[in-house]
Protein backbone atom coordinates (compact mmCIF):
# COMPACT_ATOMS: atom_id res chain seq x y z
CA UNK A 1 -3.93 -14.39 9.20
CA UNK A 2 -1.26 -16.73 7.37
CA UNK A 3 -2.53 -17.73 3.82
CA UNK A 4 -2.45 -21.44 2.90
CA UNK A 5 -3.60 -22.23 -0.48
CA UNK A 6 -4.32 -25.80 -1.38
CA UNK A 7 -5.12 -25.06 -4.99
CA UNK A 8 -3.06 -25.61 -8.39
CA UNK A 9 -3.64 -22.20 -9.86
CA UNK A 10 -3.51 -19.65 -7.46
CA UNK A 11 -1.84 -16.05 -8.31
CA UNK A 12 0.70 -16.70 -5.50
CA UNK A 13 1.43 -19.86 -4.45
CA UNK A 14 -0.32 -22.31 -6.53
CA UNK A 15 0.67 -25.71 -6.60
CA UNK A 16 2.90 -24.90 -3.47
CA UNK A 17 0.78 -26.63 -1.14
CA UNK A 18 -1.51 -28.81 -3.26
CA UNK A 19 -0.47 -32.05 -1.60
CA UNK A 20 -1.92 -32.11 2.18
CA UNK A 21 1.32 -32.91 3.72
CA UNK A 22 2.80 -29.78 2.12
CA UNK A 23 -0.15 -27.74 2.97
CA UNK A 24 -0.13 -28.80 7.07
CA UNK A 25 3.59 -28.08 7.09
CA UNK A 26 3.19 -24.79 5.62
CA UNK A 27 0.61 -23.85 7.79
CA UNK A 28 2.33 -25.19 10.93
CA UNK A 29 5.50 -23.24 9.37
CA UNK A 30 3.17 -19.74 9.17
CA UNK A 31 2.19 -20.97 13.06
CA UNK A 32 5.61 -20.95 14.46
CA UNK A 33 6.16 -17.49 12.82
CA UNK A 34 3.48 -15.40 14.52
CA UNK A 35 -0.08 -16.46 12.66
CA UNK A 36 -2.53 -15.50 15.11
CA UNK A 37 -5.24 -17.48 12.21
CA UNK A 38 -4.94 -20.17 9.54
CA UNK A 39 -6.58 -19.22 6.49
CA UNK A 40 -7.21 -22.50 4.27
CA UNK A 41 -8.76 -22.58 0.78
CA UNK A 42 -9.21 -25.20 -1.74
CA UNK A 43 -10.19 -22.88 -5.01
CA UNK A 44 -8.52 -20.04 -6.29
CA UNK A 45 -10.10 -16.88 -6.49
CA UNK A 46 -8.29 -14.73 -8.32
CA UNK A 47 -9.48 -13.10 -12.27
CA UNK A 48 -10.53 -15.68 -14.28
CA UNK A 49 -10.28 -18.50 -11.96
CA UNK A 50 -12.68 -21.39 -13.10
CA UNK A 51 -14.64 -22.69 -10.61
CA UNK A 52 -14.46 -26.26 -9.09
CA UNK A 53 -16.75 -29.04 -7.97
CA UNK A 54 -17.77 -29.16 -4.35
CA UNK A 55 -15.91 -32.74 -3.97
CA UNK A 56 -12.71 -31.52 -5.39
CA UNK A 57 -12.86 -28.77 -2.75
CA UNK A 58 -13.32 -30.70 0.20
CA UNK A 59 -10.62 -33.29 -1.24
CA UNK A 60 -8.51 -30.42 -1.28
CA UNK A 61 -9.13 -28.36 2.04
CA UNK A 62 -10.40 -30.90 4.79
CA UNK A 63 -7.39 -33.19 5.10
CA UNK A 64 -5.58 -30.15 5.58
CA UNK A 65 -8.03 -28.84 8.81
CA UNK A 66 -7.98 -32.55 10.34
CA UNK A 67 -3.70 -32.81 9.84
CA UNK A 68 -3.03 -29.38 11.54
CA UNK A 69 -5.70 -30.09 14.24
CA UNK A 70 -3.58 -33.79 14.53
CA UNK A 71 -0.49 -32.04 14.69
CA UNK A 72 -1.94 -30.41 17.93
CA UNK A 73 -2.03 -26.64 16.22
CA UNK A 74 -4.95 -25.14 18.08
CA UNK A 75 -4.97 -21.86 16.71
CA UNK A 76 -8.08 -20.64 14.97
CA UNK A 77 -8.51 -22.21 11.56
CA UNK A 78 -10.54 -19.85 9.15
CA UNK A 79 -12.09 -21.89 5.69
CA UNK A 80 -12.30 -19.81 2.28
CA UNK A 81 -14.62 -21.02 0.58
CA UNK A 82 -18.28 -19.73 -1.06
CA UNK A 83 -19.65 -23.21 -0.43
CA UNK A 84 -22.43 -24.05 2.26
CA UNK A 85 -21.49 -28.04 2.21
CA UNK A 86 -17.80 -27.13 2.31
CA UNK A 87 -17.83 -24.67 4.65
CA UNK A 88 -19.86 -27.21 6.93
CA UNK A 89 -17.66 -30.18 6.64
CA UNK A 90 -14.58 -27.57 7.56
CA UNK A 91 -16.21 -26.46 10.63
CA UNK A 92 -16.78 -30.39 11.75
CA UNK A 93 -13.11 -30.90 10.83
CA UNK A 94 -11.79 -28.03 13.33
CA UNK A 95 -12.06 -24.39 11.62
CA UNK A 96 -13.69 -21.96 13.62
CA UNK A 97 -13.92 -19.16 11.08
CA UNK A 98 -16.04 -18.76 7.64
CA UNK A 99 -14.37 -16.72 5.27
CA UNK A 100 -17.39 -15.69 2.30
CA UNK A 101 -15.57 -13.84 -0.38
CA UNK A 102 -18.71 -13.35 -2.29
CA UNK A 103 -20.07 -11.59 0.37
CA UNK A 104 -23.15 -13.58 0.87
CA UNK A 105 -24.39 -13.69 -3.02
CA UNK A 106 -25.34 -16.51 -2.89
CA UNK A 107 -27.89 -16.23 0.27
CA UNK A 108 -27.79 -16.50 3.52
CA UNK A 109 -26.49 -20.40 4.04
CA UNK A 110 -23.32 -19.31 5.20
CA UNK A 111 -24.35 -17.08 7.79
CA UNK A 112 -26.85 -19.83 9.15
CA UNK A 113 -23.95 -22.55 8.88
CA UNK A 114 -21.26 -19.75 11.21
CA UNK A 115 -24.54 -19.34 13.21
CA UNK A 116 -24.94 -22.78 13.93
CA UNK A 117 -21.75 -23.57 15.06
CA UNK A 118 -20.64 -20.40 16.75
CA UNK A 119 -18.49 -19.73 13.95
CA UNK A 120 -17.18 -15.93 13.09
CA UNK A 121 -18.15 -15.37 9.99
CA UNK A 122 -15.56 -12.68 7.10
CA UNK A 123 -18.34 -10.95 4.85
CA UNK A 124 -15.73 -9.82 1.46
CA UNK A 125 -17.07 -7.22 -0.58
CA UNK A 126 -16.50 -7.98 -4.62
CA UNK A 127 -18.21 -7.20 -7.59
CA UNK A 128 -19.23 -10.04 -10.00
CA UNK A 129 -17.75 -13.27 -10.30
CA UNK A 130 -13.70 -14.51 -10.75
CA UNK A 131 -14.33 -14.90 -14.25
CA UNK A 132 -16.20 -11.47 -14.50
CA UNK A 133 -15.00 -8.99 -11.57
CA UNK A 134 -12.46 -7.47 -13.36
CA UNK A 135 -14.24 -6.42 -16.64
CA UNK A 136 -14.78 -2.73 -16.30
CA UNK A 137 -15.84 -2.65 -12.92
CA UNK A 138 -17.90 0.83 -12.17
CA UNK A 139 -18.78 2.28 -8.95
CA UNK A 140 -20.55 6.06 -8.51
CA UNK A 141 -19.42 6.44 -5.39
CA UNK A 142 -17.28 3.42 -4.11
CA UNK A 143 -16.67 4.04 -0.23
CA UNK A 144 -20.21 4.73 0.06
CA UNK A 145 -21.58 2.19 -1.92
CA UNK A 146 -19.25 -0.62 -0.82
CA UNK A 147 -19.95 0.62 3.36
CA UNK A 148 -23.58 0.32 2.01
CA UNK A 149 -23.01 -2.95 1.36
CA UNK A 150 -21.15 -4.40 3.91
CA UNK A 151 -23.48 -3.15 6.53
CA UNK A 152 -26.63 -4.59 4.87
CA UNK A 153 -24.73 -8.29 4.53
CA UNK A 154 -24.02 -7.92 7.69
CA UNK A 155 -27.46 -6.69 9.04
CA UNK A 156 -28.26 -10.17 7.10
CA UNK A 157 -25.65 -12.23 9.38
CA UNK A 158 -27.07 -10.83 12.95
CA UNK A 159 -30.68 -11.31 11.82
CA UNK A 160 -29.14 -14.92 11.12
CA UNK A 161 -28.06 -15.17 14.40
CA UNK A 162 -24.27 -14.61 13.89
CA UNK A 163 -22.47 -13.49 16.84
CA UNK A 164 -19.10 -12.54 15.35
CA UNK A 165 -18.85 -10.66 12.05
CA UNK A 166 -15.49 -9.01 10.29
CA UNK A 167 -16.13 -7.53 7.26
CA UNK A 168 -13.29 -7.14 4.09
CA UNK A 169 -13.43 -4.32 1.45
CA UNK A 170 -11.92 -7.00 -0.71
CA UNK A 171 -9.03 -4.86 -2.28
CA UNK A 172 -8.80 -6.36 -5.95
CA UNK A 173 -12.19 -8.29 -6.06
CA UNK A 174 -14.45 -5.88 -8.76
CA UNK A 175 -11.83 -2.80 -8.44
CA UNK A 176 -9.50 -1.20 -10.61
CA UNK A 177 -5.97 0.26 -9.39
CA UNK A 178 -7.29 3.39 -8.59
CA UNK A 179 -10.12 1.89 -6.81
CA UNK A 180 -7.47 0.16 -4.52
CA UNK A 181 -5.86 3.00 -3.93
CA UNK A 182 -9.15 5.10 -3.15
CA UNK A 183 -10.45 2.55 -0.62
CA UNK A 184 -7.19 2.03 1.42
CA UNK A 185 -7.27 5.63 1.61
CA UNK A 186 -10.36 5.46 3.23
CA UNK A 187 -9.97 2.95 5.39
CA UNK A 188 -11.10 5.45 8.38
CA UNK A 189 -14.64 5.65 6.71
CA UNK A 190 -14.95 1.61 7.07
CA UNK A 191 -13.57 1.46 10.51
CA UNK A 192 -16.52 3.49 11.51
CA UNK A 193 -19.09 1.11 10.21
CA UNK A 194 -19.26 -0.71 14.02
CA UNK A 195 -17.60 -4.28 12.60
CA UNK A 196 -13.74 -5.61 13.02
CA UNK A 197 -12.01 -5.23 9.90
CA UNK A 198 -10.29 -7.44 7.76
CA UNK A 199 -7.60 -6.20 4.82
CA UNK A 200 -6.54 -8.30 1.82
CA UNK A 201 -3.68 -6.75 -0.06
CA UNK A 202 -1.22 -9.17 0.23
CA UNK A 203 1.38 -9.71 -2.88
CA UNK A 204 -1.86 -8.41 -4.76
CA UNK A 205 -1.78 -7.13 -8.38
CA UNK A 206 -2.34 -3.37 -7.94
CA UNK A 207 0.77 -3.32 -5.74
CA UNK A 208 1.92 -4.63 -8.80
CA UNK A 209 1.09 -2.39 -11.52
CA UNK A 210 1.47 0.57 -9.20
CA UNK A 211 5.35 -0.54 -8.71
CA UNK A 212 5.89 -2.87 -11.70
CA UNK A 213 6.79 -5.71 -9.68
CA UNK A 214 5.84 -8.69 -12.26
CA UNK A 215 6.42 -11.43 -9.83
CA UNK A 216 3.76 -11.59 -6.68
CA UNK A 217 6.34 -12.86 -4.24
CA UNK A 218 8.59 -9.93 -4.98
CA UNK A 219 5.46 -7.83 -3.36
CA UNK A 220 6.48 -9.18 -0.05
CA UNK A 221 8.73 -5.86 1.19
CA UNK A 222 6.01 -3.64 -0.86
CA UNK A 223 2.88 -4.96 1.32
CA UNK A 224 4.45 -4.62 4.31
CA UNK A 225 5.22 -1.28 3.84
CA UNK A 226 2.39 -0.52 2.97
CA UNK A 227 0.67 -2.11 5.34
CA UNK A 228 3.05 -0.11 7.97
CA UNK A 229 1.78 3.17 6.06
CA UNK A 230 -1.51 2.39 7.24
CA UNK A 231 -0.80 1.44 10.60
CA UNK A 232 -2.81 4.87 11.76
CA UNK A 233 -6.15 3.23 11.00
CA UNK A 234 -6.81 0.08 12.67
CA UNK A 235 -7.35 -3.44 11.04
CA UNK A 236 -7.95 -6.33 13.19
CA UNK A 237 -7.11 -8.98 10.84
CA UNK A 238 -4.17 -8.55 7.80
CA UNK A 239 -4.53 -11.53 5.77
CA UNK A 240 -1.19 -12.30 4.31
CA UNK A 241 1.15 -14.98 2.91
CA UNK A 242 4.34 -13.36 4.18
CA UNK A 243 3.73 -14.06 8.08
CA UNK A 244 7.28 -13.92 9.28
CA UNK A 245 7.92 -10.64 7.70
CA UNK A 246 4.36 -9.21 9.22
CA UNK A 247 5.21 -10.61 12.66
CA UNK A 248 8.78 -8.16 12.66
CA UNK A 249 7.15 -5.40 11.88
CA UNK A 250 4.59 -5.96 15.04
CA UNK A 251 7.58 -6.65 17.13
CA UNK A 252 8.76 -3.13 15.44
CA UNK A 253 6.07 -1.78 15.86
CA UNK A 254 4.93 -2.58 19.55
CA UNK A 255 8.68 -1.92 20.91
CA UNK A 256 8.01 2.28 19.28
CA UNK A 257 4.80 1.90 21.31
CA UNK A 258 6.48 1.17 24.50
CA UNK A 259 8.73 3.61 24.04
CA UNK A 260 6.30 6.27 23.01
CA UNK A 261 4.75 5.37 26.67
CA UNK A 262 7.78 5.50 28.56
CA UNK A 263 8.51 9.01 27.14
CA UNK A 264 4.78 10.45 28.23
CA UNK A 265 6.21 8.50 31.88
CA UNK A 266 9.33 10.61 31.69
CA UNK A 267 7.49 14.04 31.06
CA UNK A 268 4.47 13.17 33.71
CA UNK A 269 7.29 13.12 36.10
């Protein structure tokens, strides 16, 4: 999943791609590099990020859809937002997926909107708000209380009538550094919970601190490594903003896999 931020004040990128035209070409850029999914949003969500109106949203995010769907792109358009009324008008302008960082806090719109229109539907764990999800955050027990979650929101999205739901431990969102690092090491306990997967880390700030790498688009070696390191486990959706680097390391990774197959050929015979 390519990242294309059509915000001002995102951690990353923002301002990058706040015009539309500069948005569709990045996205049609991430395309041509190996994006298997679009991921569009129109307000950042990072610590402390203030919120935005509904209209500035859709201002932002929808000519964006309509010019990659005019450009012919036909590849799976996902829409991050929190927003019932944005995430409808997306879905009318040509995305197919609802990405809910808030993990259905707000209710149960979303899921009814991504049931309605045959839309998948991302349920994100976090903990609080932008402006409050990094003050202190405390968990007992935060596999288990974070699977607990996850499963109940998405118990919510079936009884809703959702067909397809991926669910996000949202790395960062309501987590400390060692939080981070104690949920991507049990990424094996989430892949049992019976949903695709979806992981976040991407340039992300506890990559950061753990490496003291100021600058997020110096993160860009760091993720994928790391997201190589936990190529044992799988994830069916990496959500990053580095898609070109991502897509060598599949080609890297599916030519060892080949290989690994024609050596059990060689010893069968």
């Amino acid at each position: 999943m390519g990242i294309i931020n059509v915000t001002p004040d995102s951690f990353s990128d923002g301002g990058l791609h706040l015009q539309a035209d500069a948005a569709i070409n990045h996205a049609l850029l991430l395309a041509s590099q190996g994006a298997d999914i679009l991921d569009i949003g129109g307000e950042s969500t990072r610590p402390g990020a203030v919120s935005i109106s509904t209209t500035e949203e859709l201002s932002r995010v929808i000519p964006v859809i309509q010019g990659i769907r005019d450009a012919g792109c036909e590849l799976p358009i996902s829409i991050d937002t929190i927003k019932p009324e944005v995430a409808r008008k997306a879905i009318e302008a040509g995305a197919t997926i609802i990405n809910d960082i808030s993990g259905l806090a707000l209710g149960p719109e979303l899921a009814l909107i991504a049931a309605e229109h045959n839309a998948s539907l991302i349920i994100m764990h976090s903990k609080g708000t932008p402006q409050t999800m990094q003050i202190n955050p405390y968990y007992q027990d935060i596999v288990q209380e974070i699977s607990s979650f996850l499963v109940e929101k998405a118990h919510i999205a079936k009884e809703c009538g959702v067909k397809d739901i991926i669910l996000d431990i949202g790395i960062c969102f309501g987590k400390t550094v060692d939080h981070n690092w104690q949920l991507l090491s049990s990424l094996s306990t989430f892949a049992t919970l019976g949903y695709p997967l979806m992981l976040g880390i991407s340039r992300k700030s506890f990559i950061g601190k753990s490496l003291h790498i100021d600058t997020p688009v110096d993160r860009d070696i760091s993720t994928a490594l790391l997201h190589a390191m936990l190529l044992n486990t799988k994830m069916h959706i990496l959500r990053v903003h580095n898609v070109n680097l991502m897509s060598q390391m599949r080609v890297l990774y599916s030519l060892l896999e080949q290989n690994r197959d024609k050596k059990g050929e060689n010893y069968d015979e």
